[in-house]
Protein backbone atom coordinates (compact mmCIF):
# COMPACT_ATOMS: atom_id res chain seq x y z
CA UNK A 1 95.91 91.27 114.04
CA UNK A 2 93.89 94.44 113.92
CA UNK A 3 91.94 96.37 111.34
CA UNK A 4 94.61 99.12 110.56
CA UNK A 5 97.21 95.92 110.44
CA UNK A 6 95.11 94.30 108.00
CA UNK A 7 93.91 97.05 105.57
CA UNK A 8 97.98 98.37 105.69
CA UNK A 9 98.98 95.15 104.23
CA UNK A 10 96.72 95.22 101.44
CA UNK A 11 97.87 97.37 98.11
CA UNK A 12 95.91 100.15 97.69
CA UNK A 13 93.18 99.65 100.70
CA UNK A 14 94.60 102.12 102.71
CA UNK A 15 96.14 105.51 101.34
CA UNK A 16 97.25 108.11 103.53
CA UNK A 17 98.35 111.23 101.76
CA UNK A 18 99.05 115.19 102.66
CA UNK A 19 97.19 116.71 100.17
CA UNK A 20 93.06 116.65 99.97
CA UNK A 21 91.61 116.19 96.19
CA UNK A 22 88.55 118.40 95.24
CA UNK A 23 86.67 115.17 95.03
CA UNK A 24 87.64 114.25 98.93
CA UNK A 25 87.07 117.85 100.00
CA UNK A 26 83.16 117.94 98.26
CA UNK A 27 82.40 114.70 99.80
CA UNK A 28 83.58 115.59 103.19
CA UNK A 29 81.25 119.32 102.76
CA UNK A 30 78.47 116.88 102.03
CA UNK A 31 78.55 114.64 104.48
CA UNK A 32 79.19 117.14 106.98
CA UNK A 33 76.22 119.41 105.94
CA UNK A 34 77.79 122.61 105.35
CA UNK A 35 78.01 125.25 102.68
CA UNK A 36 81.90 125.89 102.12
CA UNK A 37 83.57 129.18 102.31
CA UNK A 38 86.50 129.84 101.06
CA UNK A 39 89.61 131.17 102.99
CA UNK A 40 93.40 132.11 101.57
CA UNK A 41 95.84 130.80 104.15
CA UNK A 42 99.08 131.91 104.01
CA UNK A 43 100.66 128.93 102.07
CA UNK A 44 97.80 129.66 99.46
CA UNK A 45 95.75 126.24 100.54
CA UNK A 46 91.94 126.60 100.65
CA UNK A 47 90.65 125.84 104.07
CA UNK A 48 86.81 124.51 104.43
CA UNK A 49 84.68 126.16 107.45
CA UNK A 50 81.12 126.29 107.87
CA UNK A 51 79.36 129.38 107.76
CA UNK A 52 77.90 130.63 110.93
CA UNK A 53 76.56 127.79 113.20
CA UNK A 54 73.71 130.13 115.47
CA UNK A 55 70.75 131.56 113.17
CA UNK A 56 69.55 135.10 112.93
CA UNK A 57 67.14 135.44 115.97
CA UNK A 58 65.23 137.70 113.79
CA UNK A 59 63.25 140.31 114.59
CA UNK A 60 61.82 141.74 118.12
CA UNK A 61 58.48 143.83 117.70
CA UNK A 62 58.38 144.36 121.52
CA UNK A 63 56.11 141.42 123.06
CA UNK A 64 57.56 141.22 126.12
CA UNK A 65 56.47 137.31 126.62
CA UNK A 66 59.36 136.86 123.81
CA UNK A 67 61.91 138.65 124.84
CA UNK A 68 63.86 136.66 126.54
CA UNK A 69 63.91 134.07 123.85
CA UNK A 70 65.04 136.58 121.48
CA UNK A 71 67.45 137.87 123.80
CA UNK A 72 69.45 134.82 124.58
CA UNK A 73 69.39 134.01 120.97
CA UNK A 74 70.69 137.39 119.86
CA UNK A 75 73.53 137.02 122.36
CA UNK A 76 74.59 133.62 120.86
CA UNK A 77 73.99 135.66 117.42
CA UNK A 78 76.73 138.38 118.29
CA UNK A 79 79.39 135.77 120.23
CA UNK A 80 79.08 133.41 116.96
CA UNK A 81 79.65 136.23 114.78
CA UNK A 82 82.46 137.87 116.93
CA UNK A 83 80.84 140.73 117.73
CA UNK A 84 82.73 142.65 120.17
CA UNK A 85 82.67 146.19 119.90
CA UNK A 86 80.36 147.98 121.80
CA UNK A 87 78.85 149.97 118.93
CA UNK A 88 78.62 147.38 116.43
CA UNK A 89 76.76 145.24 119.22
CA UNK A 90 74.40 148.35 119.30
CA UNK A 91 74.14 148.20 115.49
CA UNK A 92 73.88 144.28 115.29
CA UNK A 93 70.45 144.35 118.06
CA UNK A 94 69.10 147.78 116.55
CA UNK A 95 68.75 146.77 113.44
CA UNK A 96 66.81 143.79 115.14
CA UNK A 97 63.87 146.12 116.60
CA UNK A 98 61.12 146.78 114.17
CA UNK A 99 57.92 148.60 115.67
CA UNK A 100 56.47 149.60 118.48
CA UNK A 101 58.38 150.39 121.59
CA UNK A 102 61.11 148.24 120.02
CA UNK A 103 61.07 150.36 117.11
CA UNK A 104 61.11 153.62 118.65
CA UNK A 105 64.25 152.35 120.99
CA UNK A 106 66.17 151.63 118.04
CA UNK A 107 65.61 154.88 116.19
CA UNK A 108 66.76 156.91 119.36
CA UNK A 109 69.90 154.72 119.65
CA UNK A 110 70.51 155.05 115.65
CA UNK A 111 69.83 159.08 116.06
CA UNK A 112 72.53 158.90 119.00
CA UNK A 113 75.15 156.87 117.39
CA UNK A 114 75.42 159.06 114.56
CA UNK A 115 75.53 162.33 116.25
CA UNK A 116 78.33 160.59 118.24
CA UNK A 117 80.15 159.79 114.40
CA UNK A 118 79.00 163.43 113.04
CA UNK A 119 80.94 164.86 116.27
């Protein structure tokens, strides 16, 4: 005789049911780690998902020894985050760049993207 075959035949040891308690649901977001968000499905049932699993690769002054940290991890960024238009990819990395060269970059792509909206 197994495990299952054992804790079936006890009352109350094993209970299988369709619907999650709120009690169930919290323990399962705390053992699992994650801060909850709350979706509406479309049979009004509140679905658990974590938020975003890649972190911000924050920001990228320009040191070129970094770059290519910051780069892969900025990819990863925009795929986690669904990210697929082209200028909301520009958008997502410029607002990444802060001073220096990196700076200066992203102000001429900002100054470019919006004479492309204004026209």
């Amino acid at each position: 005789m197994d495990d299952i075959e054992i804790l079936s035949k006890r009352p109350g040891s094993l209970q299988i049911t369709n619907e999650t308690s709120d009690k169930t649901t919290e323990r399962l977001v705390k053992a699992m780690s994650v801060v909850p968000v709350s979706v509406t499905t479309n049979t009004n049932k509140q679905a658990v998902i974590p938020k975003n699993i890649v972190s911000d690769p924050g920001w990228f002054n320009g040191n070129r020894t970094k770059f290519e940290d910051w780069w892969r991890g900025m990819q990863l960024f925009l795929k986690s985050n669904r990210v697929i238009e082209t200028n909301n990819r520009i958008t997502a990395i410029s607002a990444h760049l802060r001073g220096g060269v990196a700076g200066i970059y992203a102000q001429k792509k900002l100054d470019k993207l919006n004479e492309e909206l204004e026209t």
